[in-house]
N, C-alpha and C. Protein backbone atom coordinates (compact mmCIF):
# COMPACT_ATOMS: atom_id res chain seq x y z
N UNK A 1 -29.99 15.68 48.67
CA UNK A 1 -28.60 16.03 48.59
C UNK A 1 -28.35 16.87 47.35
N UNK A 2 -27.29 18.18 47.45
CA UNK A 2 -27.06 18.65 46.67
C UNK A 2 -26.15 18.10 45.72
N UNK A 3 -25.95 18.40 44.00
CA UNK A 3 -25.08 17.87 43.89
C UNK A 3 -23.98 18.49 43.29
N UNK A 4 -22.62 18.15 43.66
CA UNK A 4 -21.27 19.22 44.47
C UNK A 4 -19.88 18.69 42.92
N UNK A 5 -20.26 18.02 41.98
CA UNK A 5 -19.15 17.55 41.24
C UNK A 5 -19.85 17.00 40.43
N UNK A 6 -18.92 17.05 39.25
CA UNK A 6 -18.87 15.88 38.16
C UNK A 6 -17.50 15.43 38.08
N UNK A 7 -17.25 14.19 37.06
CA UNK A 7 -16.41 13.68 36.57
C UNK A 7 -16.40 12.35 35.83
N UNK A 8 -15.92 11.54 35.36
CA UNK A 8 -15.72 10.46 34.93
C UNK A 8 -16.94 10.64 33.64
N UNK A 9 -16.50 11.43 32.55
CA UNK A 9 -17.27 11.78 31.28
C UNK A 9 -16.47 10.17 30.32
N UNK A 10 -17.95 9.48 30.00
CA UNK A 10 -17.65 8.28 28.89
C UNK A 10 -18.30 8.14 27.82
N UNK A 11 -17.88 7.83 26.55
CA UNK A 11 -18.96 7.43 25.37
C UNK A 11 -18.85 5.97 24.84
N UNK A 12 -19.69 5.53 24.45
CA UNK A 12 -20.04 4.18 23.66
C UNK A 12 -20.33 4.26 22.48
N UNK A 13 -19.86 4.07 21.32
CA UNK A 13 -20.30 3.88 20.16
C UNK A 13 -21.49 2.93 19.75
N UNK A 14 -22.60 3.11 19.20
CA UNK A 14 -23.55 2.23 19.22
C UNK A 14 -23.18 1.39 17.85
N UNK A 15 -22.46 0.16 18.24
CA UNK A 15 -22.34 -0.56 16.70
C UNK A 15 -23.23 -1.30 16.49
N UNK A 16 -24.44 -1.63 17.03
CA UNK A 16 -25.51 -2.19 16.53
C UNK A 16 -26.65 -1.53 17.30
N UNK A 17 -28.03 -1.43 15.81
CA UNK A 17 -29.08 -1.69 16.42
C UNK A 17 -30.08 -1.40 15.40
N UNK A 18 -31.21 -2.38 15.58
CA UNK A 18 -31.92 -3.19 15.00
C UNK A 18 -33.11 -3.45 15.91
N UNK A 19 -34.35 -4.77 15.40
CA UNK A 19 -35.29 -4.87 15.92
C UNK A 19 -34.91 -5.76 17.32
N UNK A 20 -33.79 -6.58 17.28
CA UNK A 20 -33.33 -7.31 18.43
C UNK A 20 -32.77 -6.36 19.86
N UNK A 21 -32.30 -4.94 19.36
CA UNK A 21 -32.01 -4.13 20.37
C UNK A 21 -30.83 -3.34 19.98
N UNK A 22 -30.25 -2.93 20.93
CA UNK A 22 -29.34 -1.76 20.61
C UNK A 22 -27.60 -2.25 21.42
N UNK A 23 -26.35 -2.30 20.63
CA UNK A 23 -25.29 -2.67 20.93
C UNK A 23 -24.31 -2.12 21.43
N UNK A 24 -23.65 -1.53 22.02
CA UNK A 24 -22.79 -0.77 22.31
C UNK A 24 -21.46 -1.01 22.73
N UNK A 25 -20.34 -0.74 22.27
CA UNK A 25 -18.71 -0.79 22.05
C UNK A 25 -18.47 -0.83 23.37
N UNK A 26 -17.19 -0.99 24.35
CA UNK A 26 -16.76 -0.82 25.57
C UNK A 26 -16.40 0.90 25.65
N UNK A 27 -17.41 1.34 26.93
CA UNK A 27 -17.12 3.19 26.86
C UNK A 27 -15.66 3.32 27.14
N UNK A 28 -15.57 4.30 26.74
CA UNK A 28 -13.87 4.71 26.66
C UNK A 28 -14.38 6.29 27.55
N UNK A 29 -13.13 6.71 28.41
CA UNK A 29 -13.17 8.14 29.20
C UNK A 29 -12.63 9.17 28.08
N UNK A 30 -13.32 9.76 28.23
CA UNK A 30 -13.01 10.97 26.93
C UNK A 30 -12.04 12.24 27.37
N UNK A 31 -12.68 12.90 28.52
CA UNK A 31 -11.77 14.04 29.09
C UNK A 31 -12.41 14.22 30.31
N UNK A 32 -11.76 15.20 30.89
CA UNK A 32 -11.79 15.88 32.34
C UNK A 32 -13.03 16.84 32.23
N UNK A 33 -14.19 16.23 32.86
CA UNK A 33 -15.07 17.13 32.79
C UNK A 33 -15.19 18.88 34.07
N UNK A 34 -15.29 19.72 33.66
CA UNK A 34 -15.80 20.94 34.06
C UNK A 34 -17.31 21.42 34.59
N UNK A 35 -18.18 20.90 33.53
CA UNK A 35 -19.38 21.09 33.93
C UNK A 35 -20.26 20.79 32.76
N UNK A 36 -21.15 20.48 32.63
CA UNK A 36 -22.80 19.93 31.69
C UNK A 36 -23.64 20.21 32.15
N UNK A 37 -24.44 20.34 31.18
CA UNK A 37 -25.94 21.27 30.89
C UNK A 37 -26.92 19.98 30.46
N UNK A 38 -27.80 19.33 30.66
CA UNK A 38 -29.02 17.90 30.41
C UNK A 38 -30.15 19.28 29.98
N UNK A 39 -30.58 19.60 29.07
CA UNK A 39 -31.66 19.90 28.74
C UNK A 39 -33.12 19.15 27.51
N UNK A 40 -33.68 18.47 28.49
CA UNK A 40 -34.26 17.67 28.53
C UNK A 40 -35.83 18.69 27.49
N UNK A 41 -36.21 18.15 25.82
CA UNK A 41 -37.41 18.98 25.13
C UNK A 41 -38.62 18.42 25.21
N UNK A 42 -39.36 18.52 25.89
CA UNK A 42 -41.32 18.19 25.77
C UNK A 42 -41.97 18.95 25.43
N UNK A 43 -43.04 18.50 24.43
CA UNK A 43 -43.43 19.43 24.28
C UNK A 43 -45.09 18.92 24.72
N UNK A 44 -45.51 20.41 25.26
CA UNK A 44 -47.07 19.71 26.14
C UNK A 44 -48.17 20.76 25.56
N UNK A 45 -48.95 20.14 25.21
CA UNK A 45 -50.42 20.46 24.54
C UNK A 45 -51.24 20.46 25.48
N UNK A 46 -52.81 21.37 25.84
CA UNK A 46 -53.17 21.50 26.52
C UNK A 46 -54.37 21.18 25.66
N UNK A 47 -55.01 20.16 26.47
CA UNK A 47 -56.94 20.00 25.62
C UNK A 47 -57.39 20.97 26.74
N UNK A 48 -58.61 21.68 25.94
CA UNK A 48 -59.65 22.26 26.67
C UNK A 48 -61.00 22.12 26.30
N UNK A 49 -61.42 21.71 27.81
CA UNK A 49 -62.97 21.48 27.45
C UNK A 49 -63.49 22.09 28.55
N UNK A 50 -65.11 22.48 28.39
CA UNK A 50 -65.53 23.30 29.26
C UNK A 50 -65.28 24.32 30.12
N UNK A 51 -64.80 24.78 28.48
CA UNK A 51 -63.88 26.08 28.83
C UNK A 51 -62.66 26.06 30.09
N UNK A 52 -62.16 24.87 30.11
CA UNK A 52 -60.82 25.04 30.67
C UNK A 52 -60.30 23.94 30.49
N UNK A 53 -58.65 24.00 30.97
CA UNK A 53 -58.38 22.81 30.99
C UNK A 53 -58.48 21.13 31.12
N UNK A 54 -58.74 20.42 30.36
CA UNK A 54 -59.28 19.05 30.45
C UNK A 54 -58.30 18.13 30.84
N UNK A 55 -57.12 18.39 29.75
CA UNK A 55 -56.42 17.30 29.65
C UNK A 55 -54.74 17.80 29.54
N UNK A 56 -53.64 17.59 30.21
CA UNK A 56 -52.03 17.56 29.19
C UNK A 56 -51.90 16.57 28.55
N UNK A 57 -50.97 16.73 27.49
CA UNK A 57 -50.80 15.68 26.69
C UNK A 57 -49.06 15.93 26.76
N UNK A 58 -47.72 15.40 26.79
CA UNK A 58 -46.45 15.63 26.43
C UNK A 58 -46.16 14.84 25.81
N UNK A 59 -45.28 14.88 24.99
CA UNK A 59 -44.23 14.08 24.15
C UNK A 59 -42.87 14.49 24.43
N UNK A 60 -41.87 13.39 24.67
CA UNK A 60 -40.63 13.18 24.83
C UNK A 60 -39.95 13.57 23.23
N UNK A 61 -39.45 14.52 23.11
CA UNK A 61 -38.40 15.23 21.62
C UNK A 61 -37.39 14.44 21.43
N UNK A 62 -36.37 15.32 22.54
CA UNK A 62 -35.21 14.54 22.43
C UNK A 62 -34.17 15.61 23.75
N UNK A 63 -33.56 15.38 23.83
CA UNK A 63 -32.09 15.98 24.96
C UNK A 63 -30.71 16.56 24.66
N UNK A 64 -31.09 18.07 24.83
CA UNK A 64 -30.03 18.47 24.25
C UNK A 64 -28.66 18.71 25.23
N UNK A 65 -27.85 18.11 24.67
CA UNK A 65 -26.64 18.21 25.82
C UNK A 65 -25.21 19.12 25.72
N UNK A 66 -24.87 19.35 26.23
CA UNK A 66 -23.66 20.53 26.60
C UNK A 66 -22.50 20.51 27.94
N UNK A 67 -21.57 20.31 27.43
CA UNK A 67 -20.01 20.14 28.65
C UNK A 67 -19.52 21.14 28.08
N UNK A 68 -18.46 21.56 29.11
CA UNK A 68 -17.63 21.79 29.05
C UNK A 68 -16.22 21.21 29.47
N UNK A 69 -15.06 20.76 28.97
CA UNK A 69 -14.12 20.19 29.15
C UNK A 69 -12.61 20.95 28.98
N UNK A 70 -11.28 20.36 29.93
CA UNK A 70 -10.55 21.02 29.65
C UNK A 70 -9.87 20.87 28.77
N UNK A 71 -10.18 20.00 27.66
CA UNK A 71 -9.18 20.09 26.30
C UNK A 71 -9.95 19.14 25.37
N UNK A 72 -10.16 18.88 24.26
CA UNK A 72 -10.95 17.93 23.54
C UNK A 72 -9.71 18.16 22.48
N UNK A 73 -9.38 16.26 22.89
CA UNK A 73 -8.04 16.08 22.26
C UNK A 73 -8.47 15.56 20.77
N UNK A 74 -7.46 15.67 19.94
CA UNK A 74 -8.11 15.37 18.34
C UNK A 74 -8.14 13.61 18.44
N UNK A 75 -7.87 13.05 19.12
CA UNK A 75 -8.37 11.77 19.21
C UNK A 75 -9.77 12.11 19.47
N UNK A 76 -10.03 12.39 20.58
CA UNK A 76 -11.63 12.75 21.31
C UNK A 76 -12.18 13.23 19.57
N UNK A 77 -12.00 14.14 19.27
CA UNK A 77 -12.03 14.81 18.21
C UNK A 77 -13.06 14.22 17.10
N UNK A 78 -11.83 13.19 16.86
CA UNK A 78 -11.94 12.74 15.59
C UNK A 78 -13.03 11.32 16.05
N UNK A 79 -13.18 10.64 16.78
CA UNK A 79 -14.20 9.67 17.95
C UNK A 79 -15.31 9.97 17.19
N UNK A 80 -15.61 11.82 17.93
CA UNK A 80 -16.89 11.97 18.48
C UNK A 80 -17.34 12.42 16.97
N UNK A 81 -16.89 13.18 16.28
CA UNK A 81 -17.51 13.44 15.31
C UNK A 81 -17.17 12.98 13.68
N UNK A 82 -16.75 11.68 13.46
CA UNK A 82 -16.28 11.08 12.45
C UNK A 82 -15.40 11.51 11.98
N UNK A 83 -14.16 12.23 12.14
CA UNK A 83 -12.94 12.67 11.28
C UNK A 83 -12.21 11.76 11.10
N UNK A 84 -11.69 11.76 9.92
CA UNK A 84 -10.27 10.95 9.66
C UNK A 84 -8.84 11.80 9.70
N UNK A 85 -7.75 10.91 9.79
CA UNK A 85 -6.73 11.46 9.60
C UNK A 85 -6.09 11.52 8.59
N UNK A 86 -5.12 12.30 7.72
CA UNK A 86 -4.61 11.76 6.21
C UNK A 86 -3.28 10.91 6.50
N UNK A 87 -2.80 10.68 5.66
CA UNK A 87 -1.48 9.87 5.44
C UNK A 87 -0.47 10.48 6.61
N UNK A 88 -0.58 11.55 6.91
CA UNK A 88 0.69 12.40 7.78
C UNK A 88 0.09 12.49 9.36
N UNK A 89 -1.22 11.83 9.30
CA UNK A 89 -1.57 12.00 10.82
C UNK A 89 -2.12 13.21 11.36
N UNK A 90 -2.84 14.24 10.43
CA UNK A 90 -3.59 15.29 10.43
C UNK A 90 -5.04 15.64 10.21
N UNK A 91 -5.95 16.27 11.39
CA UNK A 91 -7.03 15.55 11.21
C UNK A 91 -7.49 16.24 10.47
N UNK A 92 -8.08 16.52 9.26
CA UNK A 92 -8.77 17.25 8.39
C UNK A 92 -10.62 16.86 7.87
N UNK A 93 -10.93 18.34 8.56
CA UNK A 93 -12.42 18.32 8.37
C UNK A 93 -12.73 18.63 7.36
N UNK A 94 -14.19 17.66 6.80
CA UNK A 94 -14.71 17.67 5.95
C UNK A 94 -16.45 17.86 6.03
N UNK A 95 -16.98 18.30 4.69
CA UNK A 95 -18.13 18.71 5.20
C UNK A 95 -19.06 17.51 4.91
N UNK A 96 -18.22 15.86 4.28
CA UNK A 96 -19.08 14.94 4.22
C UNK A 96 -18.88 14.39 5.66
N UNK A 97 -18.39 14.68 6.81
CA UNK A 97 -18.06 13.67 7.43
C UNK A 97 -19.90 13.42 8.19
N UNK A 98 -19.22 12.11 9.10
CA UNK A 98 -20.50 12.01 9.83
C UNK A 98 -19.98 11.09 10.50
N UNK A 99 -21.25 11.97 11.78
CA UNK A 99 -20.62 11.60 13.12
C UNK A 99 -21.60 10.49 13.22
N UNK A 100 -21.33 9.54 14.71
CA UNK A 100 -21.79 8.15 15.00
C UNK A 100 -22.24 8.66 15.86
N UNK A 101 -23.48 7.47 15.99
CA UNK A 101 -24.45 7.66 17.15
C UNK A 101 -23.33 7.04 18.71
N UNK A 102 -23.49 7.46 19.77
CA UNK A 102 -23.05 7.16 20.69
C UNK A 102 -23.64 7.02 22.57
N UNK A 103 -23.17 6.28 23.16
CA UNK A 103 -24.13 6.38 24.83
C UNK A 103 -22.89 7.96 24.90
N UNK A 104 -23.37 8.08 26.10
CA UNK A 104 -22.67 9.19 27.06
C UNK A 104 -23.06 8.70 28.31
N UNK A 105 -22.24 8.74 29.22
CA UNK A 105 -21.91 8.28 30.42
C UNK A 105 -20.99 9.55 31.68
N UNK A 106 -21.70 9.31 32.56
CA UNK A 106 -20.77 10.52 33.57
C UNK A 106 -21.53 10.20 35.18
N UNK A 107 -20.54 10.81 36.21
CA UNK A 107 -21.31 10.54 37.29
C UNK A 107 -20.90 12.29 37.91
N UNK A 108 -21.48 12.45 38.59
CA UNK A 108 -21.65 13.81 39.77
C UNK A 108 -21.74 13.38 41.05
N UNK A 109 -20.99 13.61 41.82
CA UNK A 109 -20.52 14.21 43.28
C UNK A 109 -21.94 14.70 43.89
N UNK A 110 -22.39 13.78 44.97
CA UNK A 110 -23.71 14.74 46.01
C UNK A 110 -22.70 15.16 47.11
N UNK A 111 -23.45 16.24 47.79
CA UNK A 111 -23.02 17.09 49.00
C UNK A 111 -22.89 15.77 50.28
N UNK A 112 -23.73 14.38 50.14
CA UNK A 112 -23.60 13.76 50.79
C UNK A 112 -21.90 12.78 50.83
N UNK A 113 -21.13 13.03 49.77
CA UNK A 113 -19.99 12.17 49.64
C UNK A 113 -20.60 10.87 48.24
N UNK A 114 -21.87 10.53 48.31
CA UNK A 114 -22.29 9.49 46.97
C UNK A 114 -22.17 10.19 45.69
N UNK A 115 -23.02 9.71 44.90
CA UNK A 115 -22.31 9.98 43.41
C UNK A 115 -23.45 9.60 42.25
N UNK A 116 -24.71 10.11 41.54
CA UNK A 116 -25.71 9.90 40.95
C UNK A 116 -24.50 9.68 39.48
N UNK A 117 -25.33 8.42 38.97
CA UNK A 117 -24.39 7.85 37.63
C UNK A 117 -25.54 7.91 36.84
N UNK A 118 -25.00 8.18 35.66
CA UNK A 118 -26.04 8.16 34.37
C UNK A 118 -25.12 7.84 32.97
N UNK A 119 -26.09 7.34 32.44
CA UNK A 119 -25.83 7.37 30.90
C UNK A 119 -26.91 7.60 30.22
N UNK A 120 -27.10 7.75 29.14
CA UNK A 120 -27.73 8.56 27.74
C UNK A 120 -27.34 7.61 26.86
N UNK A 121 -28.49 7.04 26.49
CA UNK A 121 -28.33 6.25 25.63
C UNK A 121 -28.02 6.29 23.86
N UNK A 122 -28.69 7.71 23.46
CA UNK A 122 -28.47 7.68 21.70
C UNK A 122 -28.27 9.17 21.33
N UNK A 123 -27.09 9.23 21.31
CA UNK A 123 -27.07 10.62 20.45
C UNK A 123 -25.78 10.89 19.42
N UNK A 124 -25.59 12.01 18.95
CA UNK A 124 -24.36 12.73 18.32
C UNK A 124 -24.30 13.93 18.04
N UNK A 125 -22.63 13.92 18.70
CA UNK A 125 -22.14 15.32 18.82
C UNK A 125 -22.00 16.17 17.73
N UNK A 126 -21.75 17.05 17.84
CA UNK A 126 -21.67 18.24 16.40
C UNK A 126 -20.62 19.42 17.07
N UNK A 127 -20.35 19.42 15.74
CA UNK A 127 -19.41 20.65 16.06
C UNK A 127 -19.65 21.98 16.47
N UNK A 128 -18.90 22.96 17.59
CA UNK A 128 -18.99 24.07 18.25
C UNK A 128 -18.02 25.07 17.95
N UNK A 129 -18.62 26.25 18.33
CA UNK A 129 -17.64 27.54 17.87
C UNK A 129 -16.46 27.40 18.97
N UNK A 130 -15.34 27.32 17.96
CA UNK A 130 -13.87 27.38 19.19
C UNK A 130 -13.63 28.47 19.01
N UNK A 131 -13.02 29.49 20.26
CA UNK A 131 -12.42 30.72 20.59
C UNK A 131 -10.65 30.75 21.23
N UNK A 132 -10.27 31.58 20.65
CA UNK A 132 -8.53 31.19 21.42
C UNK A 132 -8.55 32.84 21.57
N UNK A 133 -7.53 32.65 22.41
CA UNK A 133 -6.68 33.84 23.46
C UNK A 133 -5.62 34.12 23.02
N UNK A 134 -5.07 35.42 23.02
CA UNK A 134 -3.14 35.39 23.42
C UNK A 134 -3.26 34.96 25.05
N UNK A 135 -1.90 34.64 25.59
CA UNK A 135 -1.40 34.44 26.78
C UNK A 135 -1.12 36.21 26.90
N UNK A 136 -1.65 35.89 27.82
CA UNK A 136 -1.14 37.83 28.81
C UNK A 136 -0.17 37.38 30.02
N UNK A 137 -0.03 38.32 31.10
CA UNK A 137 0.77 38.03 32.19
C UNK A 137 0.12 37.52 33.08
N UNK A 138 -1.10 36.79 32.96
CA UNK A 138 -1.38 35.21 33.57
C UNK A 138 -2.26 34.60 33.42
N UNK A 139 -2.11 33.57 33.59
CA UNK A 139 -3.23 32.23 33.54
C UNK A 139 -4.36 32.42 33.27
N UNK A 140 -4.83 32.02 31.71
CA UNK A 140 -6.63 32.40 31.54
C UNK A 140 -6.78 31.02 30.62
N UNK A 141 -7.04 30.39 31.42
CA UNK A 141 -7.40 28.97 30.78
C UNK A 141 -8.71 28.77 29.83
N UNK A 142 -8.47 28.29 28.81
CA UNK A 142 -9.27 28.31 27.00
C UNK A 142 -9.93 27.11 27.47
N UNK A 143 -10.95 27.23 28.01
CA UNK A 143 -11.75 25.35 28.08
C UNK A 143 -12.79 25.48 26.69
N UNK A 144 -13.34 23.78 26.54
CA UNK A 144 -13.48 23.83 25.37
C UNK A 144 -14.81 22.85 25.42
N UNK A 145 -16.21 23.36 24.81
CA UNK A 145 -17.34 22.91 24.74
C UNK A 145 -17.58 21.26 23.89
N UNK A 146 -18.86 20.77 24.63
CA UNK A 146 -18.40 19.49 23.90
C UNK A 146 -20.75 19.82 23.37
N UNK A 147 -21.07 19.77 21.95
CA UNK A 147 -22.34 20.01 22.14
C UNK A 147 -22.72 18.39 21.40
N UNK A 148 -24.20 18.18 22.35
CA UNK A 148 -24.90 16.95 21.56
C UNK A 148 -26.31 16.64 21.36
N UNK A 149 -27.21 16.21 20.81
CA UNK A 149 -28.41 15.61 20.89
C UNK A 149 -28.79 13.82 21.14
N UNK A 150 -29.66 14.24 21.90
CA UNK A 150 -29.64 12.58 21.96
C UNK A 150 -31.12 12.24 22.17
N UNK A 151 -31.59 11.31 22.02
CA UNK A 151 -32.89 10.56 21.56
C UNK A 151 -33.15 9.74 21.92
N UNK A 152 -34.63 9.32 22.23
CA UNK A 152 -35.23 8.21 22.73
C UNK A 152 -34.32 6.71 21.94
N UNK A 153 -34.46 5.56 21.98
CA UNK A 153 -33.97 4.38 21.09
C UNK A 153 -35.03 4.06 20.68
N UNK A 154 -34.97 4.16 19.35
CA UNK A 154 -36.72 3.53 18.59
C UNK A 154 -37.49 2.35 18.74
N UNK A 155 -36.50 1.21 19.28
CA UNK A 155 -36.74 -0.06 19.80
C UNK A 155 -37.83 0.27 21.20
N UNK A 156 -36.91 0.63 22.17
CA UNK A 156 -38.08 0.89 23.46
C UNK A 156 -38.48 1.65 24.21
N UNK A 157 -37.93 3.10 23.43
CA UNK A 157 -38.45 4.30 23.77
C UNK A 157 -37.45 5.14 25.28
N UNK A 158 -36.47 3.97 25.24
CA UNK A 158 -35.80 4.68 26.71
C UNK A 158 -34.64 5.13 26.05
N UNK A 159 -34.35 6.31 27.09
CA UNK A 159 -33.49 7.18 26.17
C UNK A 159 -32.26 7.72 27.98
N UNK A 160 -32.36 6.86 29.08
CA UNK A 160 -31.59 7.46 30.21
C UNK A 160 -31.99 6.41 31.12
N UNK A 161 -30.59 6.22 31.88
CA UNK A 161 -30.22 5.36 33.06
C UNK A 161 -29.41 6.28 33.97
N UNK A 162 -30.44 6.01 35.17
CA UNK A 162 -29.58 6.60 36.13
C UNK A 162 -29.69 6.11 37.71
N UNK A 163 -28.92 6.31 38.34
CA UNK A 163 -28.45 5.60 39.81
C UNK A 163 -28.19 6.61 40.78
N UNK A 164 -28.16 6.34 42.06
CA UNK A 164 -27.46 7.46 43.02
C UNK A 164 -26.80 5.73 44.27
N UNK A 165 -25.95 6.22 44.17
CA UNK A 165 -24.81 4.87 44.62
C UNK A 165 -25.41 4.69 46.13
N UNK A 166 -26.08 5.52 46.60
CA UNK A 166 -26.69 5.48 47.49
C UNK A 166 -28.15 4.91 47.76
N UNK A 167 -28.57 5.09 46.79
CA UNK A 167 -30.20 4.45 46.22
C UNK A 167 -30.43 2.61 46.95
N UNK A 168 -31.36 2.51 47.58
CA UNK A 168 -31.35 1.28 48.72
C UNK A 168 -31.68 0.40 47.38
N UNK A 169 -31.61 -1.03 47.61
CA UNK A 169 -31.96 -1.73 46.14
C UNK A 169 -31.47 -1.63 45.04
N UNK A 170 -30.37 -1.02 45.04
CA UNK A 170 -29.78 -1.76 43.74
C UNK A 170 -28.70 -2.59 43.84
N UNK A 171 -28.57 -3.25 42.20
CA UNK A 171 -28.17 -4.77 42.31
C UNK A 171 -27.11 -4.57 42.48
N UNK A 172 -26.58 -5.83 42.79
CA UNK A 172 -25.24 -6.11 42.89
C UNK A 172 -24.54 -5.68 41.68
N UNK A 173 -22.97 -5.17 41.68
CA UNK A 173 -22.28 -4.69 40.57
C UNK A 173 -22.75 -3.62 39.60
N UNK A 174 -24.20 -2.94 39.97
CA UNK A 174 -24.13 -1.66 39.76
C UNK A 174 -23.15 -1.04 39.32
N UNK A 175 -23.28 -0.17 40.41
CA UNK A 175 -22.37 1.06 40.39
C UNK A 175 -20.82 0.51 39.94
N UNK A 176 -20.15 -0.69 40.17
CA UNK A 176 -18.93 -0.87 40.13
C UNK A 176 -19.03 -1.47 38.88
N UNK A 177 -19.65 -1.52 38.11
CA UNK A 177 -20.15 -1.95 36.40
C UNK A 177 -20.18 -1.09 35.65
N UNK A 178 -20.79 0.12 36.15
CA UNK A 178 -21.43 1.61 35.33
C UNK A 178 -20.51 1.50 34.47
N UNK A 179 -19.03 2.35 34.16
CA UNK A 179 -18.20 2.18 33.48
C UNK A 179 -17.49 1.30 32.64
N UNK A 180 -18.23 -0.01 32.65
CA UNK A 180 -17.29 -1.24 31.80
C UNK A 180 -18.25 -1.36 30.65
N UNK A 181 -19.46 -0.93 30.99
CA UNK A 181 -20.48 -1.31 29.73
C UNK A 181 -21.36 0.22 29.83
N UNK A 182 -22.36 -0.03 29.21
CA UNK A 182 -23.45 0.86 29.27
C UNK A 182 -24.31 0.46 29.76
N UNK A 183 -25.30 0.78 30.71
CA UNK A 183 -25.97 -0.09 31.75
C UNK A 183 -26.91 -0.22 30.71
N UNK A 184 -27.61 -1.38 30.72
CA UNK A 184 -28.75 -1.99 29.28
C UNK A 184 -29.64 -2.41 29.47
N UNK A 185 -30.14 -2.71 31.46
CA UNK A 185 -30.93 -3.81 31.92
C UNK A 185 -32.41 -3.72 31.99
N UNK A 186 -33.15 -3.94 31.26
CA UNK A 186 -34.88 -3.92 30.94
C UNK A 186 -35.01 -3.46 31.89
């Protein structure tokens, strides 16, 4: 099945993690997603013996990620990449800030009517070049990039959960769970 949509973009703040495992906040929906980019870095070494190829070797880097959304509100804002507000309720960037590690969560639309769900377990966002427009005599809508990295979890090396609501065997409360937590299950 092709797949025809996204939507339902979520993050988790990771407030714990340690040698016991990794904790995560209740995901909150961030914005109206447009579209994302999963670019997934390995890097693969080639042994050669007898004069040719013997062996690959890869290593898992890390995942670089990219949305686009239709507005990244200064709540979202200030979430994703540690800002505070001052006394007057204005968010003002700083170059000590720092952003929190977080899950990311989203599902996509198949051509079949189901819906492949994922989350991403460890990363943080960083800030992107914003561009603005004048208004002309019509509608040219300013959407607005959301960029991130994200990483294996040093505990057990998994770094992505994913489902297709359609997938035979899976458990009960799945899919109708995805969103209340971050799926966590060994």
């Amino acid at each position: 099945m092709a797949l025809v949509g996204l939507d339902s973009v979520y993050v988790a703040q990771i407030t714990k993690e340690d040698a016991t495992g990794t904790t995560y906040a209740t995901p909150v929906k961030i914005a109206n997603a447009i579209d994302a980019k999963i670019t997934p870095s390995v890097d693969t070494q080639s042994i050669f013996a007898d004069d040719s190829v013997a062996e690959l070797i890869s290593v898992f880097s890390q995942v670089d990620v990219e949305f686009t959304i239709a507005e990244l509100s200064n709540a979202t804002y200030q979430l994703l990449l540690g800002k505070t507000k001052n006394s007057e309720g204005v968010v003002v960037d700083s170059a000590d800030d720092i952003a929190l590690y977080f899950a990311l969560g989203f599902r996509a639309k198949k051509s079949d009517g189901s819906y492949r769900y994922v989350w991403l377990y460890k990363g943080k966002f960083e800030l992107v070049e914003e561009s603005f427009q004048t208004q002309a005599d019509k509608a040219d809508y300013q959407t607005q990039p959301i960029k991130g990295t994200f990483v294996k979890r040093p505990l057990d090396g998994k770094w992505r959960a994913k489902a297709d609501s359609n997938d035979t065997g899976l458990g009960t409360g799945v899919i109708s769970g995805w969103f209340t937590k971050v799926y966590d299950k060994a």
